[in-house]
Protein backbone atom coordinates (compact mmCIF):
# COMPACT_ATOMS: atom_id res chain seq x y z
CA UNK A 1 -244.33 25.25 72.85
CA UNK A 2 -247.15 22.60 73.17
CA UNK A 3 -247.04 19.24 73.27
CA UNK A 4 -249.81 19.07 70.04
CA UNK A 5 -247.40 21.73 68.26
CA UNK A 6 -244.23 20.03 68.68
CA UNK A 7 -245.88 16.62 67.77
CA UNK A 8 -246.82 18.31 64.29
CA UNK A 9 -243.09 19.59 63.67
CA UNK A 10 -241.86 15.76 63.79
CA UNK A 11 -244.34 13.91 62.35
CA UNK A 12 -243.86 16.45 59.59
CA UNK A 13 -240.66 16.29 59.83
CA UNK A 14 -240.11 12.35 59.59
CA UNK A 15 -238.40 12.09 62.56
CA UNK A 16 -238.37 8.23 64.18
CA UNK A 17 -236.27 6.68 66.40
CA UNK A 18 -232.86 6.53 65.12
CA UNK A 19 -232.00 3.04 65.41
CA UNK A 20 -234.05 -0.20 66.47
CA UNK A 21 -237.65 -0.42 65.20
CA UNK A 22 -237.77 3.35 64.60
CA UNK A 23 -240.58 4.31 66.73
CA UNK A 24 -242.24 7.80 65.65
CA UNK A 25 -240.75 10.27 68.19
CA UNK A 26 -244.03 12.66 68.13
CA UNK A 27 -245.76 9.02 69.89
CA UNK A 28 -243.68 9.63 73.01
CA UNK A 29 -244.11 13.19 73.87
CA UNK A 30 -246.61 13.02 76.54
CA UNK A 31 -247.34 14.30 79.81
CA UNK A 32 -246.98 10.90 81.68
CA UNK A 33 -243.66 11.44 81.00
CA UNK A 34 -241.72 12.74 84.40
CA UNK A 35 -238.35 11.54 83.78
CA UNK A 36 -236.77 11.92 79.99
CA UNK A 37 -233.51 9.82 79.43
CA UNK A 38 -231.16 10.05 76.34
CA UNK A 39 -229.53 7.41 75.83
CA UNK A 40 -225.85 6.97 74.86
CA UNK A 41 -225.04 4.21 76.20
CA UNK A 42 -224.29 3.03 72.38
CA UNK A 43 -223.62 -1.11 74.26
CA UNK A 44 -223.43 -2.56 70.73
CA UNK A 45 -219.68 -3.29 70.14
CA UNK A 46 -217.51 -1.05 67.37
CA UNK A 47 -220.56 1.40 67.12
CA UNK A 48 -219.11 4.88 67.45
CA UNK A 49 -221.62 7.26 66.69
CA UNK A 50 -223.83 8.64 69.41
CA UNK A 51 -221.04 9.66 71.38
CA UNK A 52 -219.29 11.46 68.41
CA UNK A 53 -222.08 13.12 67.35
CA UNK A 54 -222.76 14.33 71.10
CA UNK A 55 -219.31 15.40 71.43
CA UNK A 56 -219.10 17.31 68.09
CA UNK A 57 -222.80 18.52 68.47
CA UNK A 58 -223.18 19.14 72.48
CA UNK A 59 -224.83 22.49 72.62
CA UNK A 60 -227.53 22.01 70.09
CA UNK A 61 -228.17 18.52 71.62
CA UNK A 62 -228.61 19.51 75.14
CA UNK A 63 -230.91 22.49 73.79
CA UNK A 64 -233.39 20.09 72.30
CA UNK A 65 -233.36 17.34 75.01
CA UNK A 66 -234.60 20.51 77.26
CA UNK A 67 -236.96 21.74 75.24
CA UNK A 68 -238.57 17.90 75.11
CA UNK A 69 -238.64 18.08 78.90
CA UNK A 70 -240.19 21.23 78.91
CA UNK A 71 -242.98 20.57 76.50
CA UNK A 72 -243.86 17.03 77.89
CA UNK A 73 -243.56 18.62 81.45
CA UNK A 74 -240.83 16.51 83.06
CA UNK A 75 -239.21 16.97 86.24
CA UNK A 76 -235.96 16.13 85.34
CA UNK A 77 -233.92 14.59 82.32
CA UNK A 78 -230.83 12.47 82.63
CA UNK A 79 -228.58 11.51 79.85
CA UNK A 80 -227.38 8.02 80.37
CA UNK A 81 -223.52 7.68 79.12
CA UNK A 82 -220.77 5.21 79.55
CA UNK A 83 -217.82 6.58 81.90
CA UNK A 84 -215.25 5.74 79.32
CA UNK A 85 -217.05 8.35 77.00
CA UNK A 86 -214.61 11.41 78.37
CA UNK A 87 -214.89 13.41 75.02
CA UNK A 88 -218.93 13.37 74.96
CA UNK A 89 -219.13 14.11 79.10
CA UNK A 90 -216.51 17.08 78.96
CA UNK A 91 -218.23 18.14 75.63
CA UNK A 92 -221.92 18.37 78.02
CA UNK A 93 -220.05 20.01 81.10
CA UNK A 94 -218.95 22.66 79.20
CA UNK A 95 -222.73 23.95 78.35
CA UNK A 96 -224.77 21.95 81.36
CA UNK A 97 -225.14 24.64 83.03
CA UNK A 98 -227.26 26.61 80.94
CA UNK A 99 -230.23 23.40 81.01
CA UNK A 100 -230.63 23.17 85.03
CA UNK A 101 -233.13 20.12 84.08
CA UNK A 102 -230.40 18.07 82.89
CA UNK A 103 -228.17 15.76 84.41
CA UNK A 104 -225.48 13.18 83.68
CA UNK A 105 -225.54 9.74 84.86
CA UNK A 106 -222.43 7.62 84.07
CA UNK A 107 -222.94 4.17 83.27
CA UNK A 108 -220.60 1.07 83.68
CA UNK A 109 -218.88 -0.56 80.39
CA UNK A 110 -220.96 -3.18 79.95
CA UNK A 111 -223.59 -5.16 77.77
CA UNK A 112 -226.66 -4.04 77.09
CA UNK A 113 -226.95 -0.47 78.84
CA UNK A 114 -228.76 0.62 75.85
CA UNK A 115 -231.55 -1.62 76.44
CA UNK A 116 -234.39 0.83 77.51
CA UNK A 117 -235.46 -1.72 80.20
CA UNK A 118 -232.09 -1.82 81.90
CA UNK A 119 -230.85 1.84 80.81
CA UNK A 120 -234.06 2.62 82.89
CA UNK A 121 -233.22 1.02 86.04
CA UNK A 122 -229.68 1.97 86.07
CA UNK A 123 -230.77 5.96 85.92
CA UNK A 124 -233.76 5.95 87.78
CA UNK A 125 -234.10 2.68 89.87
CA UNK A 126 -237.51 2.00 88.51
CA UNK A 127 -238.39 -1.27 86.79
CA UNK A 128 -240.08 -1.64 83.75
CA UNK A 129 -243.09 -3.80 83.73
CA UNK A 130 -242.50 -7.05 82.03
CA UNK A 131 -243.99 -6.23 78.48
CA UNK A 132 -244.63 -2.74 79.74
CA UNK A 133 -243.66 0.71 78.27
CA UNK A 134 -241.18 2.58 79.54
CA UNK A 135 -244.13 5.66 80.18
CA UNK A 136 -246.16 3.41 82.20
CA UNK A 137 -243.49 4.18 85.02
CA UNK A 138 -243.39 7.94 83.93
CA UNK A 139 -240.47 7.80 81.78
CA UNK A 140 -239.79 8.37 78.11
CA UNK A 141 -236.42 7.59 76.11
CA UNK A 142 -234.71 9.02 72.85
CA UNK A 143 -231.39 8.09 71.50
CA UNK A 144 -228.86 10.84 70.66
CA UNK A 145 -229.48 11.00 67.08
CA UNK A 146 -233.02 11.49 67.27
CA UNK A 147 -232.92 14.28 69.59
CA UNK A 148 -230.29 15.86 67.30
CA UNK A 149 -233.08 15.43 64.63
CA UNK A 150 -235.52 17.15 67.08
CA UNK A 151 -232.85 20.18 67.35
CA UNK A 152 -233.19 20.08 63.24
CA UNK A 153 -236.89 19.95 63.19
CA UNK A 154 -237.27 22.54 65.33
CA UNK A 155 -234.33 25.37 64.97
CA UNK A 156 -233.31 24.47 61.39
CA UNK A 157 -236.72 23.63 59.97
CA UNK A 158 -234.83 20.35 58.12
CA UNK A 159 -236.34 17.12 57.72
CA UNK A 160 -234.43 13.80 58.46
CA UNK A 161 -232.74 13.18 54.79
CA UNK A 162 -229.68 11.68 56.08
CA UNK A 163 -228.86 8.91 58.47
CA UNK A 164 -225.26 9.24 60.62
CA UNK A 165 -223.85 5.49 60.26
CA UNK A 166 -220.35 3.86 61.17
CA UNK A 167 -218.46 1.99 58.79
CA UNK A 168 -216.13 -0.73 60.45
CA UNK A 169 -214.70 -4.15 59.94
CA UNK A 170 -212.74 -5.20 57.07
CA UNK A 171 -212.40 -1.98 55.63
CA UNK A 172 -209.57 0.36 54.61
CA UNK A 173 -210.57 3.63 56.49
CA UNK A 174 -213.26 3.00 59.38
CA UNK A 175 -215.44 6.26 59.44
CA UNK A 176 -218.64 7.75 60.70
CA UNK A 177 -220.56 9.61 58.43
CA UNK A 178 -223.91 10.94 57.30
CA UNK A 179 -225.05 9.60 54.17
CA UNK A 180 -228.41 10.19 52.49
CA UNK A 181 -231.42 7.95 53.42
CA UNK A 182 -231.96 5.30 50.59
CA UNK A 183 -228.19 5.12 49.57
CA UNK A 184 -226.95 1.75 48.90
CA UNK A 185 -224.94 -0.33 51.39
CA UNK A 186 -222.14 -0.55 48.45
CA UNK A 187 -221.95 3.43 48.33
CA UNK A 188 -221.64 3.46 51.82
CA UNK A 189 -218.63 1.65 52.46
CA UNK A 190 -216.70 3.01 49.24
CA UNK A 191 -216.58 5.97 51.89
CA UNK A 192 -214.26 3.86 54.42
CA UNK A 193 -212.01 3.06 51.36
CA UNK A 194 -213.79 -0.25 50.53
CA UNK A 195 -213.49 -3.33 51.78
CA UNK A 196 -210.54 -5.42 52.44
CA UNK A 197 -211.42 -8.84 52.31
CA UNK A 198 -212.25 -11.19 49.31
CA UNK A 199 -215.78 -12.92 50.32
CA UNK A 200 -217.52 -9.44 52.83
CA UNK A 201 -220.53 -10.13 54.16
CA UNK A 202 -222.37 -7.16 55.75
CA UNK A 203 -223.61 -6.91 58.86
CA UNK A 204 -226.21 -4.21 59.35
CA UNK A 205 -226.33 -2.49 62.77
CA UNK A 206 -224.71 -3.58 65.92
CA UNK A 207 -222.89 -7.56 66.27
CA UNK A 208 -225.25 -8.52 69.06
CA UNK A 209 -228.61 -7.92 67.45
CA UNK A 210 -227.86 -6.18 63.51
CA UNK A 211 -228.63 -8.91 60.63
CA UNK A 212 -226.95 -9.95 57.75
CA UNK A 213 -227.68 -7.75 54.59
CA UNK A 214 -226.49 -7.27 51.08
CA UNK A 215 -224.51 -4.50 49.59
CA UNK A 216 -227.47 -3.64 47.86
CA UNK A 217 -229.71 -2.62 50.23
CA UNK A 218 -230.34 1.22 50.84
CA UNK A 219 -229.92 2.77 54.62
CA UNK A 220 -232.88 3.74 56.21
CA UNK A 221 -233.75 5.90 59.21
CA UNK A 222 -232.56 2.93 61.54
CA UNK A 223 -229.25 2.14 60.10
CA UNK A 224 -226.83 2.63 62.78
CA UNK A 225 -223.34 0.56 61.55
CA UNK A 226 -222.57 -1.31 58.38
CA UNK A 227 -220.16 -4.10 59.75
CA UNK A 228 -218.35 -5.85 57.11
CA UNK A 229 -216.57 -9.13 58.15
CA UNK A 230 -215.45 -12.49 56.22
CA UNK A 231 -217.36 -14.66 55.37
CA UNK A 232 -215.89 -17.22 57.23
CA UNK A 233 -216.00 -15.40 60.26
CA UNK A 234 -217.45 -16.88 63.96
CA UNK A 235 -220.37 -14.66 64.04
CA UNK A 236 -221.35 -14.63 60.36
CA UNK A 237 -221.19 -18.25 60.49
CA UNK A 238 -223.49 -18.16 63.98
CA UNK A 239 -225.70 -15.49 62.50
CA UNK A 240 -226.29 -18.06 59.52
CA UNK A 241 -227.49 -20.47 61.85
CA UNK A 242 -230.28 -22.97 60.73
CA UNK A 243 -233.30 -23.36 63.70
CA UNK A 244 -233.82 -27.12 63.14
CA UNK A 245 -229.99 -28.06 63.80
CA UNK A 246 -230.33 -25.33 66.50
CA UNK A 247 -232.65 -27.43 67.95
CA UNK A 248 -231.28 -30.80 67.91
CA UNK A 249 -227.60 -29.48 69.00
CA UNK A 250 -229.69 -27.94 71.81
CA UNK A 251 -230.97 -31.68 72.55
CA UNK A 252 -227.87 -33.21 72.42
CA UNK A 253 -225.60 -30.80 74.02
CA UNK A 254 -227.37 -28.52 76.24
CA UNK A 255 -226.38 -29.32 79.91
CA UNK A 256 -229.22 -26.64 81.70
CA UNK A 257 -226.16 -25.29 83.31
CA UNK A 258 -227.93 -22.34 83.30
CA UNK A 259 -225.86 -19.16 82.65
CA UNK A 260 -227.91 -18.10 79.98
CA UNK A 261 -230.74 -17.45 82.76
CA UNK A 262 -228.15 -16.78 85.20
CA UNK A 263 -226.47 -14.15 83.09
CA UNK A 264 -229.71 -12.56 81.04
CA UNK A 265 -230.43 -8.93 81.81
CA UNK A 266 -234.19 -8.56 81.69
CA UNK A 267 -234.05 -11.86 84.44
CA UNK A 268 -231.96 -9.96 86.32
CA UNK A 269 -234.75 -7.33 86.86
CA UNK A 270 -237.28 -9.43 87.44
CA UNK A 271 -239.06 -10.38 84.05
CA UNK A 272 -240.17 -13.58 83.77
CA UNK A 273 -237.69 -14.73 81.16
CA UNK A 274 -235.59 -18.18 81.51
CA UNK A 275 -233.54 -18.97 78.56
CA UNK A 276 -232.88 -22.10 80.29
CA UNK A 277 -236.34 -23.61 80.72
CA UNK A 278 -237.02 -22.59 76.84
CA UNK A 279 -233.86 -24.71 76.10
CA UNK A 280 -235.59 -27.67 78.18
CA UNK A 281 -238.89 -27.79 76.55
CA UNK A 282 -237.99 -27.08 73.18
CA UNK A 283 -235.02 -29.49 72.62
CA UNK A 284 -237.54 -32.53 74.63
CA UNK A 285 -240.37 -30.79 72.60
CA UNK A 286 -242.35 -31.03 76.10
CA UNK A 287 -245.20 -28.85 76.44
CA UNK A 288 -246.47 -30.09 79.38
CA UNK A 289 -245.91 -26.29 80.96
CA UNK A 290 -246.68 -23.22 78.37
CA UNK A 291 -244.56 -20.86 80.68
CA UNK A 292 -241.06 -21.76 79.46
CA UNK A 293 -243.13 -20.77 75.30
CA UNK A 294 -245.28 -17.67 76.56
CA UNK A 295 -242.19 -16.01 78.38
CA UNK A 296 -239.70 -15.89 74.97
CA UNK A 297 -242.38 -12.71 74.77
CA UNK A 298 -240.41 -10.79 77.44
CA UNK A 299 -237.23 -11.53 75.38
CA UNK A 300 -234.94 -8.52 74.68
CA UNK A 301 -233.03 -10.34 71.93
CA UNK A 302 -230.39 -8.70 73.23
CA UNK A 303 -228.24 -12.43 72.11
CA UNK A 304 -225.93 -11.64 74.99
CA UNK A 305 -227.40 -15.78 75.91
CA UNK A 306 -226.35 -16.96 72.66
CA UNK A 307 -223.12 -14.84 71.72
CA UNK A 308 -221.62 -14.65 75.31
CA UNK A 309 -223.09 -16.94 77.79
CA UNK A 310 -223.54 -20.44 76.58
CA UNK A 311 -220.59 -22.24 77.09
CA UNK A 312 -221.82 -24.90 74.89
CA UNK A 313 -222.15 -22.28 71.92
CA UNK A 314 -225.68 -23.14 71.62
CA UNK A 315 -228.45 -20.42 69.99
CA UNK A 316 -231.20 -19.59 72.73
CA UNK A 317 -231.76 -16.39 71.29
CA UNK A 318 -232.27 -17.33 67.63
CA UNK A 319 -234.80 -19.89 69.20
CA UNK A 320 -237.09 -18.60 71.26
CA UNK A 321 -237.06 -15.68 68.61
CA UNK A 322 -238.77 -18.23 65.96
CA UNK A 323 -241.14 -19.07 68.68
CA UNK A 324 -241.89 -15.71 69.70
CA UNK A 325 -242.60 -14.93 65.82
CA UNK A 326 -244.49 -17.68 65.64
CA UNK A 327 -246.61 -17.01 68.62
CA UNK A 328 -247.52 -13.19 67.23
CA UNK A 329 -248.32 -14.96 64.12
CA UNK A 330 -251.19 -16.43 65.72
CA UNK A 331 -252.43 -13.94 68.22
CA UNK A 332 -250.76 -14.73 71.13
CA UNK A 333 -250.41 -11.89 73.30
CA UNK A 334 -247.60 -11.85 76.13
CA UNK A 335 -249.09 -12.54 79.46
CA UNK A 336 -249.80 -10.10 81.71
CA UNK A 337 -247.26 -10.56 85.02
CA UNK A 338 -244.87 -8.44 87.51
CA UNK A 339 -241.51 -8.07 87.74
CA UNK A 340 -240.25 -10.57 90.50
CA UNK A 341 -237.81 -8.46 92.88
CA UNK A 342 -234.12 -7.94 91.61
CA UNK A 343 -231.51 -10.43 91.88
CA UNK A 344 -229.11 -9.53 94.28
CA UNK A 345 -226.41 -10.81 92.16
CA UNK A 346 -227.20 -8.85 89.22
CA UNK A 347 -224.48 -6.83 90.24
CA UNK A 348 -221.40 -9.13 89.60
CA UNK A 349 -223.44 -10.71 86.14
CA UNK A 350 -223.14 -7.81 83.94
CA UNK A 351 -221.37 -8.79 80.93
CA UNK A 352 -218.06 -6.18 80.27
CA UNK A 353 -217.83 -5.04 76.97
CA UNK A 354 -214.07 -5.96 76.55
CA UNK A 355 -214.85 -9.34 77.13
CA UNK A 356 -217.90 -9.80 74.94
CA UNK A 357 -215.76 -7.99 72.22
CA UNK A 358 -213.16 -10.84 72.34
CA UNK A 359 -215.43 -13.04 72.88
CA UNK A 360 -217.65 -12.39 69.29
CA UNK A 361 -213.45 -12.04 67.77
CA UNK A 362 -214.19 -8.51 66.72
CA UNK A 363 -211.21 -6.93 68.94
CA UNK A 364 -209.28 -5.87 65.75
CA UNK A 365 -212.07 -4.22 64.34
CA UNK A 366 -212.22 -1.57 67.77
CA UNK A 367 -210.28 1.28 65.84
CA UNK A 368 -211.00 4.60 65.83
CA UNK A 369 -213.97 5.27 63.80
CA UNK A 370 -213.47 9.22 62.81
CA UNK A 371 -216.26 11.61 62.59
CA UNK A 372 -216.35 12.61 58.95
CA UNK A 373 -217.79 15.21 56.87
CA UNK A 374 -217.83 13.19 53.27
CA UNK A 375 -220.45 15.08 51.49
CA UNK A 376 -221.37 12.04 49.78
CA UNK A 377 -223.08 12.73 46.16
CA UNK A 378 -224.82 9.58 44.88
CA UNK A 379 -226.31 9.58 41.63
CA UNK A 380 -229.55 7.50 42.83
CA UNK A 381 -231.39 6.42 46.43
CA UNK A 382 -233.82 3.75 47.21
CA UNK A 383 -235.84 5.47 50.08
CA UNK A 384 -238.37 2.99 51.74
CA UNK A 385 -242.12 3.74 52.47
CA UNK A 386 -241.84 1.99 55.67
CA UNK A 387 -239.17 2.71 57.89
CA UNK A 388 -240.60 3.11 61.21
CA UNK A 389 -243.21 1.46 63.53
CA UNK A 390 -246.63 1.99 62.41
CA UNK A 391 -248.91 2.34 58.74
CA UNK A 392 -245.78 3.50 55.80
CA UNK A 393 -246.04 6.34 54.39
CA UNK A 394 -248.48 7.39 51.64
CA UNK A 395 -246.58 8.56 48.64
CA UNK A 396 -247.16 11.93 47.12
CA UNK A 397 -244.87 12.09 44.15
CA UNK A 398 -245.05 10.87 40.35
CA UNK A 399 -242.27 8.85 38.13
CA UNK A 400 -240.65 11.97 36.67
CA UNK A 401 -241.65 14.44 39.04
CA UNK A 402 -238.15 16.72 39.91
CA UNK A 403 -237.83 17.12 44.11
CA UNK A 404 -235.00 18.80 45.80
CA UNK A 405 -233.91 17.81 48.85
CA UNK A 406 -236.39 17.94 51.57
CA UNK A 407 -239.36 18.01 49.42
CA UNK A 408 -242.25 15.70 50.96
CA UNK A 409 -242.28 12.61 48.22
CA UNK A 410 -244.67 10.57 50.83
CA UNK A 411 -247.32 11.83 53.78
CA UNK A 412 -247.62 10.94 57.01
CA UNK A 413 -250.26 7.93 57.20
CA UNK A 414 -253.14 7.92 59.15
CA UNK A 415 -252.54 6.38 62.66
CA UNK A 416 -249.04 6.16 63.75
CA UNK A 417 -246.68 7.07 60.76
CA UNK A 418 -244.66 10.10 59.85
CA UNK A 419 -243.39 11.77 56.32
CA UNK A 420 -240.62 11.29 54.24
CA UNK A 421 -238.64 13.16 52.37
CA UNK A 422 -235.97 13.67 49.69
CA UNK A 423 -232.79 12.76 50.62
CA UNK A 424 -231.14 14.00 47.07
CA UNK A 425 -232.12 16.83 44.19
CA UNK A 426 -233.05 14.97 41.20
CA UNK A 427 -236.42 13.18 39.20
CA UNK A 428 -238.26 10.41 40.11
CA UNK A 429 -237.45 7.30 38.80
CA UNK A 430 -239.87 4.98 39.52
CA UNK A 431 -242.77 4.75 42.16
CA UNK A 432 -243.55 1.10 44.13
CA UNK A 433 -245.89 0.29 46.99
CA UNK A 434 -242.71 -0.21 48.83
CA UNK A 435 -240.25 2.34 47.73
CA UNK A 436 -239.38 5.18 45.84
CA UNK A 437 -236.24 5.89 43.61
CA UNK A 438 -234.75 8.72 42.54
CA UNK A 439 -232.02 10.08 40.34
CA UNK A 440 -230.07 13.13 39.84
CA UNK A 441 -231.14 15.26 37.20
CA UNK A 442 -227.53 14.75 35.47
């Protein structure tokens, strides 16, 4: 198969990356690419489901992750996995050798191995340049999920309708499931029994770097966990942060002890990033030097600075984030720098996941999350036109038009995009510039 002919298959087939910004996968075929890397490290705390569906789904995964390498041309493809992950890495042994290209590399338990930049490094040695992509150093990275959507694509002919999420927290049953794209968050965690708690507030992907969300809202392609803690709780509380008291508890309390620098794992590598010299010049409101501004623009947001470091419980994160926004706004493009060479402590700063878990008070909430076939029937989805990097979708369909699952209700835009499809049988409801609903035909 060709690069230009598997490209086709998943833009056709809606297939993004299945978590974070949800980058079209068909953008990173290419034959830069020498190294391929799948990542499971899954760093987030409580978030379950890359390495059950790799253990449940080993085979078919490994089949597509080699067919990637073979199409983009690569020379060898690693998948990236914590150690502690013995089900998913016996589950690979059993069929590894039958893909020669692939290997494992074991990762240590800490935060954030699933940040491309450092997931990178850790597999291959190579350093990302600061602001770079990944393929600029010959390497290209997919998450579990997404090449499990390739294997779909490709052997089943089945376009990305559902989205495999874990349901944790204060609820009665902790699961992982697939549900169908554009089902509410409410629907969702009826599936784990519902919630046990008076006041839930949900918590949308991972605790590091998910965001607060309503039990209205329908999953997309990029929901990952559905997190559903008190409302009084430490990090619902710190996630409701306000920027201007931010910034004056930063004035009054912030001691430039530096561990958020000392402990951040982009500065680690060499990117010009100093949590600590933001703090400075934005609680003094000194801009005397633009470094300490322009270089919030290598930020991960990984929030390990903010959630884990600061021992003054201070938000460096959720600040230079409003200045990085802010900076975009108005054209400001990152400068253009190298990595400075690696700290030799990086070593002995990595932050363990055990600890970071206590330290965010989520401990409790690291049950077992079970695998679960639900068959979930829901009576009506919300499925968004934009759910993925790039132009959204152009829809294709009418209010009261019947689809069945799988049926193309929006086209692939031009420029970067991809299609989507029906994720249940039923009419359409109503037709938005930002969505599309539909209902069952019941």
């Amino acid at each position: 198969m060709e690069i230009k002919e598997l490209s086709s298959i998943l833009r056709e087939s809606g297939v993004v990356g299945a978590g974070g910004a949800g980058f079209p996968t068909y953008g990173k075929l290419s034959e830069k690419a020498e190294t391929i890397i799948m990542n499971c490290a899954e760093c987030e705390p409580l978030l379950k489901l890359h390495r059950q569906l790799l253990a449940e789904n080993a085979r078919d995964i490994l089949q597509a992750f080699s067919l990637i390498a073979s199409v983009v041309g690569a020379k060898e493809a690693i998948i990236g996995i914590k150690g502690e992950y013995t089900a998913a890495i016996e589950a690979l042994k059993v069929h590894l050798d039958e893909f020669p290209i692939v290997r494992i590399h074991e990762l240590p338990g800490a935060y954030p191995m699933g940040d491309e930049v450092v997931l990178i490094y850790e597999a291959t040695g190579k350093v990302v340049r600061p602001g770079g992509l990944p393929i600029e150093c010959g390497v290209a990275v997919f998450n579990v999920e997404t090449v499990y959507n390739v294997y779909n694509a490709v052997w089943n002919n089945k376009p990305v309708t559902e989205k495999l999420v874990t349901v944790v927290g204060e609820v009665e049953n902790p699961v992982t499931t697939f549900v169908p794209i554009g089902t509410s968050i409410r629907e969702v965690v009826k599936l784990a029994g519902g919630v046990t708690t008076n006041e839930p507030v949900y918590l949308l992907g991972g605790p590091m770097m998910g965001s607060l969300g309503s039990e209205y809202q329908p999953v997309t392609k990029t929901t990952n966990a559905v997190i559903v803690l008190p409302k009084n709780h430490p990090l619902i509380l710190k996630k409701n942060g306000n920027f201007s008291v931010s910034v004056k508890r930063a004035a009054s309390s912030c001691c430039q002890c530096q561990s958020c620098t000392d402990l951040c794992p982009r500065h680690a590598l060499g990117h010009p990033i100093e949590p600590h010299m933001f703090m400075r010049s934005a609680a003094n409101r000194d801009y005397s030097k633009l470094e300490p501004y322009l270089n919030t623009m290598f930020c991960s947001s990984c929030g390990l600075c903010e959630l884990f470091s600061c021992p003054q419980g201070l938000s460096p994160r959720s600040m230079m984030a409003e200045y990085k926004a802010g900076l975009r706004k108005e054209g400001v493009k990152a400068p253009v720098v190298s990595a400075a060479p690696i700290k030799e402590s990086r070593e002995y700063r990595k932050a363990p996941e055990e600890r970071l878990m206590a330290r965010l008070g989520l401990s409790r909430y690291d049950v077992q999350a079970p695998l679960s076939d639900n068959n979930l029937k829901v009576k009506e989805v919300k499925i968004m036109l934009s759910q993925h990097i790039g132009a959204p979708a152009v829809c294709t369909v009418e209010k009261g038009q019947q689809v069945n699952v799988g049926d193309v209700i929006a086209k692939a835009n031009d420029g970067l995009s991809v299609a989507i499809h029906a994720s249940i049988a039923g009419v359409i409801k109503e037709v938005t510039e930002k969505y599309i609903l539909i209902t069952t035909r019941s």
